[in-house]
Protein backbone atom coordinates (compact mmCIF):
# COMPACT_ATOMS: atom_id res chain seq x y z
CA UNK A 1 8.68 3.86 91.36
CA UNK A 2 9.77 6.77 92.24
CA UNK A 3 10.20 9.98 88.72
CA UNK A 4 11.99 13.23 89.44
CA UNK A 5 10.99 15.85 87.21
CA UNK A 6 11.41 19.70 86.68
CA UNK A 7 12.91 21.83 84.24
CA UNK A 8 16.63 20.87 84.27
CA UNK A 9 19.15 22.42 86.52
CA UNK A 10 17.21 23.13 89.34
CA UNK A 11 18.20 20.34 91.66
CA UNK A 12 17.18 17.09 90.20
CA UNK A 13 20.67 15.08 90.11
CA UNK A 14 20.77 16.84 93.80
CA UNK A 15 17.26 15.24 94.62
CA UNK A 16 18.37 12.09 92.59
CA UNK A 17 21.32 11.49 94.71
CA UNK A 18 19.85 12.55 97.79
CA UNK A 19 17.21 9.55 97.23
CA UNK A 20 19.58 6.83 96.47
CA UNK A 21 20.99 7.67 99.96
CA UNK A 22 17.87 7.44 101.20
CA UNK A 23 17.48 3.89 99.96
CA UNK A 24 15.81 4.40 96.82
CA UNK A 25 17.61 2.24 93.95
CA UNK A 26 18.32 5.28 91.16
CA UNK A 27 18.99 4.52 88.31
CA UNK A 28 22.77 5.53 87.62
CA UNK A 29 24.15 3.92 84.06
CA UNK A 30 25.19 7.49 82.60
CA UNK A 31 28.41 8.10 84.62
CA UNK A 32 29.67 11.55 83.14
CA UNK A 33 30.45 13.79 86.44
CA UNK A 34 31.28 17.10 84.69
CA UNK A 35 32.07 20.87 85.90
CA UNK A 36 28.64 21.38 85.76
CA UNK A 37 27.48 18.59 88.24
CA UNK A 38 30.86 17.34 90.05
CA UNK A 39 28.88 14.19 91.76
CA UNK A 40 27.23 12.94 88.65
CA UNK A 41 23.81 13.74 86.48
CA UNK A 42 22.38 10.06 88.46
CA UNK A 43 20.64 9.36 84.99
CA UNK A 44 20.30 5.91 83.44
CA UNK A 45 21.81 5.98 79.95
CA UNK A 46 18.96 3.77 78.36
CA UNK A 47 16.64 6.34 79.06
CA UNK A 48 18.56 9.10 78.09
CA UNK A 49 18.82 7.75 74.63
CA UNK A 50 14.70 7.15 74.47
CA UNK A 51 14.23 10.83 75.30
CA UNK A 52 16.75 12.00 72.84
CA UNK A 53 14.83 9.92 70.16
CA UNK A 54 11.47 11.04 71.47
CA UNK A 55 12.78 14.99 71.26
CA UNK A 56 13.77 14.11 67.48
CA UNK A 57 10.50 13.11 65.93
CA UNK A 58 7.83 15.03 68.29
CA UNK A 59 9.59 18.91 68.98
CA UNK A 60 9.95 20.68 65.50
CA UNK A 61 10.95 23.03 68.29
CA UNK A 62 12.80 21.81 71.08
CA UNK A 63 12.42 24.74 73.43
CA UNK A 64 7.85 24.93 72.85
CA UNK A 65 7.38 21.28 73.93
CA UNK A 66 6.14 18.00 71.73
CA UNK A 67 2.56 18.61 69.81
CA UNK A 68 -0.56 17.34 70.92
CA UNK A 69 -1.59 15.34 68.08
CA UNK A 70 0.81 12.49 66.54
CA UNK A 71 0.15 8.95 64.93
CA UNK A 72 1.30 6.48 67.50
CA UNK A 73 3.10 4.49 65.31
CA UNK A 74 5.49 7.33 65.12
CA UNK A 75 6.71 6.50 68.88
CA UNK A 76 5.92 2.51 68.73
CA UNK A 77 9.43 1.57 68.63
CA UNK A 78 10.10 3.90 71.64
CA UNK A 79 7.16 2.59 74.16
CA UNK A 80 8.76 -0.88 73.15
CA UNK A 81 11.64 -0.38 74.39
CA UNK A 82 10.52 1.63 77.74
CA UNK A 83 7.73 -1.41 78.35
CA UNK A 84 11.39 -3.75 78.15
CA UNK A 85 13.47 -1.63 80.02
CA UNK A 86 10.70 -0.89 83.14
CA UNK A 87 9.50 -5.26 82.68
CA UNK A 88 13.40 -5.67 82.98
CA UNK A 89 14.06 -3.39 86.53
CA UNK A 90 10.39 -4.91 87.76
CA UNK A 91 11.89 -8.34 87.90
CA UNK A 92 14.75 -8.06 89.18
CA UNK A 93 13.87 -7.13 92.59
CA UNK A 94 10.94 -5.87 94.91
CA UNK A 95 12.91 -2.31 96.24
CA UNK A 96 11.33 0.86 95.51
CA UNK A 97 13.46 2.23 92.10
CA UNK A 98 13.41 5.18 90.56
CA UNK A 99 15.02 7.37 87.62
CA UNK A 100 15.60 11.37 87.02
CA UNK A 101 15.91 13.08 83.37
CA UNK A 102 14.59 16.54 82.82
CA UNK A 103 13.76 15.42 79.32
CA UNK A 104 10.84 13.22 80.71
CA UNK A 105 9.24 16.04 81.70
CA UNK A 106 8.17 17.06 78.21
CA UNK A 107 6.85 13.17 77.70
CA UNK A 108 5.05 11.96 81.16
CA UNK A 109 2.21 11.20 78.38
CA UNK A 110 4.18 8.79 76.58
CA UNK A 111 5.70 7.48 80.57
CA UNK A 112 2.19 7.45 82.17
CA UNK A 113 0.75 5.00 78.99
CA UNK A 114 3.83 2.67 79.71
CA UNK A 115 3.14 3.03 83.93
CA UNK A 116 -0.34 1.87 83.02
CA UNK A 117 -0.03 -1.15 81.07
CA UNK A 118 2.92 -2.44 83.60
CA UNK A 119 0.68 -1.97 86.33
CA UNK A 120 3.45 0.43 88.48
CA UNK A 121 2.12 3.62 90.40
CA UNK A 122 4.66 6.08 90.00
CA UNK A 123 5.58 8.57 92.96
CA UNK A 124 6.68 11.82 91.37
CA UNK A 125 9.39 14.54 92.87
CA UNK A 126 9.69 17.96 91.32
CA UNK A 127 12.54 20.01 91.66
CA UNK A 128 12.05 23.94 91.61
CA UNK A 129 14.35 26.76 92.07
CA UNK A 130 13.96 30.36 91.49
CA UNK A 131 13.87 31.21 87.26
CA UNK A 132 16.47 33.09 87.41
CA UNK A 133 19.33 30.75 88.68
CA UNK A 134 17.44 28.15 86.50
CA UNK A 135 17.89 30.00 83.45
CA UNK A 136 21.38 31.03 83.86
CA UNK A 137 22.36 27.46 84.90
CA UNK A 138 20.56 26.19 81.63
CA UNK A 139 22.84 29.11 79.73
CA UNK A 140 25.84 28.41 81.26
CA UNK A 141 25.57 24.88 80.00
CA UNK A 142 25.67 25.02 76.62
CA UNK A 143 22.67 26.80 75.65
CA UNK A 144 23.98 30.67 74.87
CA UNK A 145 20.78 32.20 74.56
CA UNK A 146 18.78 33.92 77.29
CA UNK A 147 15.52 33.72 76.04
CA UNK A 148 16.15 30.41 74.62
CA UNK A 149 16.54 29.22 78.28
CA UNK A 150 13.68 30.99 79.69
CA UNK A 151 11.34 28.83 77.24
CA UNK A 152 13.05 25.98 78.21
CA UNK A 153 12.57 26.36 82.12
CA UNK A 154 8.88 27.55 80.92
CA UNK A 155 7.36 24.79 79.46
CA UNK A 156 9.61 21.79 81.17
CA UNK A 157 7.95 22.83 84.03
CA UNK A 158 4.45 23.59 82.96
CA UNK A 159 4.11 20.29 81.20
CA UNK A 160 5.07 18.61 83.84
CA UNK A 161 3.42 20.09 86.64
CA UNK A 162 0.36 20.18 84.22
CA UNK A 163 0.78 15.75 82.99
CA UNK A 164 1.09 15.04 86.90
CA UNK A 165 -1.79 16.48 87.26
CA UNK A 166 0.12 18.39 90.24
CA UNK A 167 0.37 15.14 92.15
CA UNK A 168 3.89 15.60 93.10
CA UNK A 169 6.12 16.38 95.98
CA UNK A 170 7.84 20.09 95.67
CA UNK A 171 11.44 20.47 96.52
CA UNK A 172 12.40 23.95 96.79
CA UNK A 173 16.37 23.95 95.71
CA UNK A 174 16.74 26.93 98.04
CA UNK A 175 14.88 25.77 101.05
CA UNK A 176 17.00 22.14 100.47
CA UNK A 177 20.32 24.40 100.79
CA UNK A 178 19.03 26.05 103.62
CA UNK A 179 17.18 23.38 105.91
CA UNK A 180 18.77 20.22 104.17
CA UNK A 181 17.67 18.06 107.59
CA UNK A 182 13.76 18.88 107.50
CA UNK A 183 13.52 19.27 103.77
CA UNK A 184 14.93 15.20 103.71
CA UNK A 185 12.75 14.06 105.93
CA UNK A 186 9.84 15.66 104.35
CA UNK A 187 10.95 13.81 101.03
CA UNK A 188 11.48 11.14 102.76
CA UNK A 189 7.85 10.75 104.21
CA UNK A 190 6.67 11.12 100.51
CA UNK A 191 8.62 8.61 99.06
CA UNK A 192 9.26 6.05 102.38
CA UNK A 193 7.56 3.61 104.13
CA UNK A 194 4.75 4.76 106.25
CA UNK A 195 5.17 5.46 109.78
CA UNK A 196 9.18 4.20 109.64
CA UNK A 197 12.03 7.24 110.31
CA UNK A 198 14.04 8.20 107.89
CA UNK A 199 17.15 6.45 107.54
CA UNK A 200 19.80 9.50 107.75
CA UNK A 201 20.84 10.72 110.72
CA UNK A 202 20.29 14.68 110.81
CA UNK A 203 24.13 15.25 110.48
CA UNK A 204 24.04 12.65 107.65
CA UNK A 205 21.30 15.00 105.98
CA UNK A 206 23.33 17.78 106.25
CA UNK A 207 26.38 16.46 104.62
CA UNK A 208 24.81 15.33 101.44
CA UNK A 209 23.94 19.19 100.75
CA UNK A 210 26.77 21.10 99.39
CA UNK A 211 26.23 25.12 98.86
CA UNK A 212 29.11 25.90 97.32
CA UNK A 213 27.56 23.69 94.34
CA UNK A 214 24.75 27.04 94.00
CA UNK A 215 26.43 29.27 91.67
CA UNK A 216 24.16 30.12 89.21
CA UNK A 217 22.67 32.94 91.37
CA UNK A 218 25.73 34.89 91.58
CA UNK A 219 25.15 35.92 87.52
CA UNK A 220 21.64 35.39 87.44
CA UNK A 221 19.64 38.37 85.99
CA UNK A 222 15.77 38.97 86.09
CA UNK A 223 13.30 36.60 83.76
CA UNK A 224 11.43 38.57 81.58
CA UNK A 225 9.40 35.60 79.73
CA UNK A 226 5.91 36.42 81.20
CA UNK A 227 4.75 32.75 81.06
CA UNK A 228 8.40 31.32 82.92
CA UNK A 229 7.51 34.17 85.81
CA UNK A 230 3.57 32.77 86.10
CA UNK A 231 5.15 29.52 86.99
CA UNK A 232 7.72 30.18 89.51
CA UNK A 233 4.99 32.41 90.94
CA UNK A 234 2.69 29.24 90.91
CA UNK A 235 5.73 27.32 92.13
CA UNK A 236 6.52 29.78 95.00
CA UNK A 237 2.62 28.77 96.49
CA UNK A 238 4.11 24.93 96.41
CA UNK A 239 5.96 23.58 99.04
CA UNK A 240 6.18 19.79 99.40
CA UNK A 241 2.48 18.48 99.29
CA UNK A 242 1.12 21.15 101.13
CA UNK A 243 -0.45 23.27 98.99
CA UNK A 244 -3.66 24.28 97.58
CA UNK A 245 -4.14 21.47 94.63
CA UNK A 246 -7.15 22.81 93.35
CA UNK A 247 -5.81 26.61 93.14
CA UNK A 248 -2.99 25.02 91.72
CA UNK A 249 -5.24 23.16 88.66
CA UNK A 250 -6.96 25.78 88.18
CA UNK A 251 -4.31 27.96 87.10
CA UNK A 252 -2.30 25.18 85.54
CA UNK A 253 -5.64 25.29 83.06
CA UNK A 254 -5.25 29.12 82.12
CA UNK A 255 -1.62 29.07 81.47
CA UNK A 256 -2.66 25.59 79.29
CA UNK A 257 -5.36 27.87 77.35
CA UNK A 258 -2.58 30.61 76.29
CA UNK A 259 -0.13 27.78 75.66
CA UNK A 260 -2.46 26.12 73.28
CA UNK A 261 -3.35 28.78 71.19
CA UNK A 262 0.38 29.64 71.09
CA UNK A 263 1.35 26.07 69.81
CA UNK A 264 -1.68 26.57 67.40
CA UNK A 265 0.15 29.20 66.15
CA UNK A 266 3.25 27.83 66.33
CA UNK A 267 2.24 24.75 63.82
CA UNK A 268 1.01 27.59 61.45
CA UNK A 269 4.39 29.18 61.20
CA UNK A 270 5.85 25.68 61.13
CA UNK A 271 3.75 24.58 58.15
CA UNK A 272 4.58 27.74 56.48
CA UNK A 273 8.62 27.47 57.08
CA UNK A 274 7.85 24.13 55.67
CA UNK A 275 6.27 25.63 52.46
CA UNK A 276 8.91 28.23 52.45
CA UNK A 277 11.80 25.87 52.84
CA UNK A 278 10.01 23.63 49.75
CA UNK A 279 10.06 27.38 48.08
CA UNK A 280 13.88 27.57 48.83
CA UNK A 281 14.63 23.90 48.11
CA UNK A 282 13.33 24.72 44.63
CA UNK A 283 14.17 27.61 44.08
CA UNK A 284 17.55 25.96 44.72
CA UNK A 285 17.45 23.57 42.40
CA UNK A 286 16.66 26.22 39.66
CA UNK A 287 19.80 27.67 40.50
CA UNK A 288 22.07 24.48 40.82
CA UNK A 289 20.51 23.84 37.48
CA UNK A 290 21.57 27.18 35.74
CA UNK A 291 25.06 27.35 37.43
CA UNK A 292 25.31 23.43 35.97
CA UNK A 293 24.53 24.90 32.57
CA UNK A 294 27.33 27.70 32.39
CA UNK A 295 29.62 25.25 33.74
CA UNK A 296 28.90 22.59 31.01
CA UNK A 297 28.73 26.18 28.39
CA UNK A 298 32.19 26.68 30.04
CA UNK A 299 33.66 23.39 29.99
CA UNK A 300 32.33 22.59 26.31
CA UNK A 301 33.38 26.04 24.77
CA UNK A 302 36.03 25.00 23.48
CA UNK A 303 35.16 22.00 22.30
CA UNK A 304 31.86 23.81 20.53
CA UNK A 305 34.64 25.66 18.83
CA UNK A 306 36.48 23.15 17.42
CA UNK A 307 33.58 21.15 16.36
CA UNK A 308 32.37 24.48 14.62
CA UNK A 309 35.47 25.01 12.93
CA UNK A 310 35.82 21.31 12.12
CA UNK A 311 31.95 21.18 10.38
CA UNK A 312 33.47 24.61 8.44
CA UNK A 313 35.86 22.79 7.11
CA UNK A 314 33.84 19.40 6.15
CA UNK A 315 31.42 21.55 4.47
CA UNK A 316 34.22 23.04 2.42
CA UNK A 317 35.70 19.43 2.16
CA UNK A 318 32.42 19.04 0.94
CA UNK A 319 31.75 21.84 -1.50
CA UNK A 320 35.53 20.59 -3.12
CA UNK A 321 34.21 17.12 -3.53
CA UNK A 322 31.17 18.32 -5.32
CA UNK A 323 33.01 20.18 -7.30
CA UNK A 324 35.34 17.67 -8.55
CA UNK A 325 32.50 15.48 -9.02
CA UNK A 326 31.15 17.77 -11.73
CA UNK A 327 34.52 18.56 -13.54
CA UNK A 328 34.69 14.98 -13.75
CA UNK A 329 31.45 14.56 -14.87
CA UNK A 330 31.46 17.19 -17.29
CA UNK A 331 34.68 15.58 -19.00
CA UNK A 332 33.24 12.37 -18.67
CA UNK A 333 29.98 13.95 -21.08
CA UNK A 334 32.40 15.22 -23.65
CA UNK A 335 34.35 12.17 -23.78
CA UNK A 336 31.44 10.24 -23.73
CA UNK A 337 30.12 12.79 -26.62
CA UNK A 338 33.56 12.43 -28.80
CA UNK A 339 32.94 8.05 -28.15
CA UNK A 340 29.45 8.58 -29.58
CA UNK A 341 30.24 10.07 -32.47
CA UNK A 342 33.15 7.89 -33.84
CA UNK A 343 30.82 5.16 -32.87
CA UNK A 344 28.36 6.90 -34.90
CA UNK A 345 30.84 7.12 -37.92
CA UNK A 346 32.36 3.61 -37.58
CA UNK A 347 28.08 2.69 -37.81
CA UNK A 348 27.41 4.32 -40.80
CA UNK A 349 31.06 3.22 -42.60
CA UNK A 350 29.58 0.01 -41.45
CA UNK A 351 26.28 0.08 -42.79
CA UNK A 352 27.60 1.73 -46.28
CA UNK A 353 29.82 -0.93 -46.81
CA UNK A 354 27.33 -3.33 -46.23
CA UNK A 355 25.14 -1.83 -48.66
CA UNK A 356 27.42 -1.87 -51.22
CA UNK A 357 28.23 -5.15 -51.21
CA UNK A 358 24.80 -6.19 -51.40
CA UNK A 359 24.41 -4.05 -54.38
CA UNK A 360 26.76 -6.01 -56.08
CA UNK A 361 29.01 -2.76 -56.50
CA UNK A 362 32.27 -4.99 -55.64
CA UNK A 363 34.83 -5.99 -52.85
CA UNK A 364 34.80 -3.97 -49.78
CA UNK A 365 38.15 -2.25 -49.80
CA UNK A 366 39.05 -1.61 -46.13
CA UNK A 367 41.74 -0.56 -44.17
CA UNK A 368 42.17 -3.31 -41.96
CA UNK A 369 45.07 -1.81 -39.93
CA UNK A 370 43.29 1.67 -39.24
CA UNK A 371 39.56 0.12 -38.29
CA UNK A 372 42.06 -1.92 -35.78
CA UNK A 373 43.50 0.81 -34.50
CA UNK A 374 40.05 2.37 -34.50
CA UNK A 375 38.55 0.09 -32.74
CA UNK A 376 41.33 -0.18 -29.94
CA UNK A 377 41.61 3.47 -29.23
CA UNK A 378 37.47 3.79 -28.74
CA UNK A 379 37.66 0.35 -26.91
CA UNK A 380 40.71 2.19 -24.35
CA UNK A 381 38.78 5.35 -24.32
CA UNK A 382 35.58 3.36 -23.04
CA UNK A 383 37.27 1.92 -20.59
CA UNK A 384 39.35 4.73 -18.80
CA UNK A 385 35.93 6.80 -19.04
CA UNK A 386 34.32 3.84 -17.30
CA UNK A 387 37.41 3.90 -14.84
CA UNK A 388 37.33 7.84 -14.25
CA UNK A 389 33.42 7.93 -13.92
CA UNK A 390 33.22 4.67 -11.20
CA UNK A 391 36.29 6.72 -8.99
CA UNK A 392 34.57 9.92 -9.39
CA UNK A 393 31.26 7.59 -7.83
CA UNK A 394 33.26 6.11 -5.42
CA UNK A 395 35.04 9.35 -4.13
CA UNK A 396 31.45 10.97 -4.16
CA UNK A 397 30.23 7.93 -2.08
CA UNK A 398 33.08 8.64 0.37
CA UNK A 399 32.49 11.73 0.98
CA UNK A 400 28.96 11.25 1.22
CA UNK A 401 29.61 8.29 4.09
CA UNK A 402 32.29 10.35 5.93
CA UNK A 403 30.14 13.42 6.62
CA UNK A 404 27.02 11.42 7.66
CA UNK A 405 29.17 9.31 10.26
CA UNK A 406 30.30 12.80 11.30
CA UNK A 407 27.07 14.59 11.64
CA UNK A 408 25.34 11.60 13.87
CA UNK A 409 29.16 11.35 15.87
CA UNK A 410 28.20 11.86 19.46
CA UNK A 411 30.49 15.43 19.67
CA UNK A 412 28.66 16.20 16.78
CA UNK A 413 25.19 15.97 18.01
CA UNK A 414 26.23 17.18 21.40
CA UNK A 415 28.16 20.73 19.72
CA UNK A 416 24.75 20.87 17.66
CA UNK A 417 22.69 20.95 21.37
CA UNK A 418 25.10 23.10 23.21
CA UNK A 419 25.32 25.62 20.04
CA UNK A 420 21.24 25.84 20.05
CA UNK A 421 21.18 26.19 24.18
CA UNK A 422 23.52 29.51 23.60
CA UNK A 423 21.97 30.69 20.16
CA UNK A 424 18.59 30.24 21.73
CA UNK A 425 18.20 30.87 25.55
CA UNK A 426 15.60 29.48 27.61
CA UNK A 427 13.84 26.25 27.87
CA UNK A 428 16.09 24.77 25.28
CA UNK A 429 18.73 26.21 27.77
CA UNK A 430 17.34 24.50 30.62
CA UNK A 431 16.78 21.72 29.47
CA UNK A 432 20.37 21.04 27.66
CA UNK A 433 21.40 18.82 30.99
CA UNK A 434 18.55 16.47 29.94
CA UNK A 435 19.38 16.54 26.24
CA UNK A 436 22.81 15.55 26.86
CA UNK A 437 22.35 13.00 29.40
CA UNK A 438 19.45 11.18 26.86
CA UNK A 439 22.41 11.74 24.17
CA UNK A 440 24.72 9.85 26.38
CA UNK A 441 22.46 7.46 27.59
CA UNK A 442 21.29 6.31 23.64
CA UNK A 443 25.53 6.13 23.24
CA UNK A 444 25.30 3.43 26.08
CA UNK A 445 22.70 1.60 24.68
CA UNK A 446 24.27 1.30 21.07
């Protein structure tokens, strides 16, 4: 198998065509030709989608590279579907195959696990090209910022260079444009057959480079990210595989020292946006909760109002309805009063007659006509103050009935909590959204 890596827009779709001519199967699934790259980004859509998923869950920055540490189960899904998709190209045919996406370069971990347990020995191909066209390529497609695309070319190409372990054939972007006949056949002894010429004739070779394709350089403008201009310097000593590996290593391992303690630092500050964002979230909230509670103050104003105005005038409907209660009480007493004492009388006219007939003293002489009439007007009287006093109970009762269904009505209860959120500010404010919703919730029930 045959990986092209480097930092993105320095030559890899270039390289990647370049070896399908040569014989190399490339993966080529993600046909989008665009202004950018006329002849096609030769990238295999499956893969594309991997990396895009892999770039989700391990950068919390895109631009400063995955962390170090993660659970694997995090990724499982992912080396699934890579284990399927290399098993799948494996057995279809014996050619050499190959793929290019500058995301990989930021995951050859990840790749070099999956290489391992299917047994394949990857050949790797990295692109370079002077920072400075680099970067302003990377801007011009989308990215805006400078130092935004600085990063990017920075640490695409250090973790790459750094997870091959340098084991990789350099192709210079420039010296391809320049000598595209040798610089072929150079790739192609990497990446061919042993001993066998390369395929392309030398005016084939020199056809499949176009320079009109370079125009980065004409806007490109100096790099100023220190670590981005260590590795084109390191990247300037590389040419094919002809260079000084261990030189190489060696400084591959410095520039991995600062770039730890810089991601060190980086997860710091990322913990503590995450603590500051949980600040903001809540503080938020708090807010959403407040603004909530003037807009239920504002919607229910008016409704407070009239449910204020409306227990004003119960508890004068009230007041009335005691008062009529005792005015009808109070001539109930005297009528009850008057009834007592003709009873009283009619008693004693009773009891005197009796006692003189059984003196012997003669016939009772009574008026049978007025102890009738006697009798029937204390016998009416009783009666309509029995009448007056069970309607004057009744009314009472009423009244009694229709302002407790009032006071536990639903508006009632939820004026009463609004009015004591505004008379009272402060956790009773707060928590009025709760009150209500328990109000409304114990309405449901019912």
């Amino acid at each position: 198998m045959v990986v092209v890596i480097g930092s993105g827009r320095s030559g890899t779709s270039l390289c990647a065509k370049i070896l399908g001519r040569l014989g190399i199967d490339m993966e080529d699934t993600l046909n989008r030709a665009n202004e950018m790259n006329p002849e096609g980004y030769f990238e295999d859509a499956k893969l594309v989608e991997i990396n895009k998923s892999l770039i989700s869950k391990l950068l919390p920055v895109p631009r400063m590279g995955p962390r170090e540490t993660y659970p694997a189960s995090l990724i499982s899904a992912e080396v699934e579907e890579l284990k399927q998709h290399f098993s799948d190209r494996i057995s279809d045919d014996d050619r050499v195959w190959g793929f290019k996406d500058p995301r990989v370069s930021q995951f050859l971990p990840i790749y070099r696990q999956v290489f391992q347990s299917l047994g394949i020995v990857p050949v790797y191909v990295f692109c370079a090209r002077s920072a400075d066209a680099v970067v302003e390529s990377i801007r011009q497609a989308g990215n805006g910022k400078r130092d935004v695309s600085e990063q990017i070319y920075f640490i695409r190409s250090f973790l790459a260079l750094r997870d091959c372990a340098a084991n990789a054939h350099v192709v210079h972007y420039e010296k391809l444009l320049s000598d595209p006949v040798g610089e072929i056949d150079a790739l192609w002894q990497h990446v061919g057959e042993p001993g066998k010429p390369c395929p392309l004739s030398e005016a084939d070779r020199a056809d499949l480079v176009d320079e009109r394709l370079n125009r980065s350089q004409l806007r490109a403008v100096p790099v100023t990210n220190p670590m981005a201009l260590r590795i084109e310097a390191l990247l300037d000593t590389m040419n094919g595989t002809d260079f000084d590996r261990d030189m190489v290593m060696s400084e591959l391992r410095e520039i991995d020292g600062i770039h730890s303690v810089y991601q060190s630092c980086l997860d710091r500050f990322i913990e503590i946006g995450k603590s500051e964002q949980k600040d903001q979230d809540h503080t938020a909230e708090l807010q959403k909760n407040k603004d909530r509670v003037k807009e239920l103050q504002k919607d229910h104003a008016a409704e407070l109002q009239k449910n204020e105005g409306r227990v004003e005038e119960l508890k004068k409907d009230l007041v009335q309805q005691e008062e009529r209660h005792k005015a009808a009480t109070a001539v109930l007493t005297v009528e009850l009063s008057h009834l007592q004492a003709e009873n009283a009388q009619l008693n004693e006219e009773r009891n005197s007659a009796i006692s003189r007939i059984r003196s012997g003293e003669g016939p009772l002489s009574v008026d049978k006509d007025q102890a009738a009439h006697i009798v029937r007007r204390l016998r009416m009287k009783l009666v309509k103050a029995r009448a007056a006093r069970d309607k004057a109970v009744e009314r009472s009762k009423a009244s009694q009935a229709k302002a407790k269904n009032i006071a536990n009505s639903t508006s009632f209860r939820a004026g009463q909590i609004l009015a004591d959120s505004i008379r009272r500010p402060g956790l009773r404010t707060l928590a009025m959204p709760l009150r209500l919703a328990r109000l409304r919730r114990n309405q449901g029930s019912k």
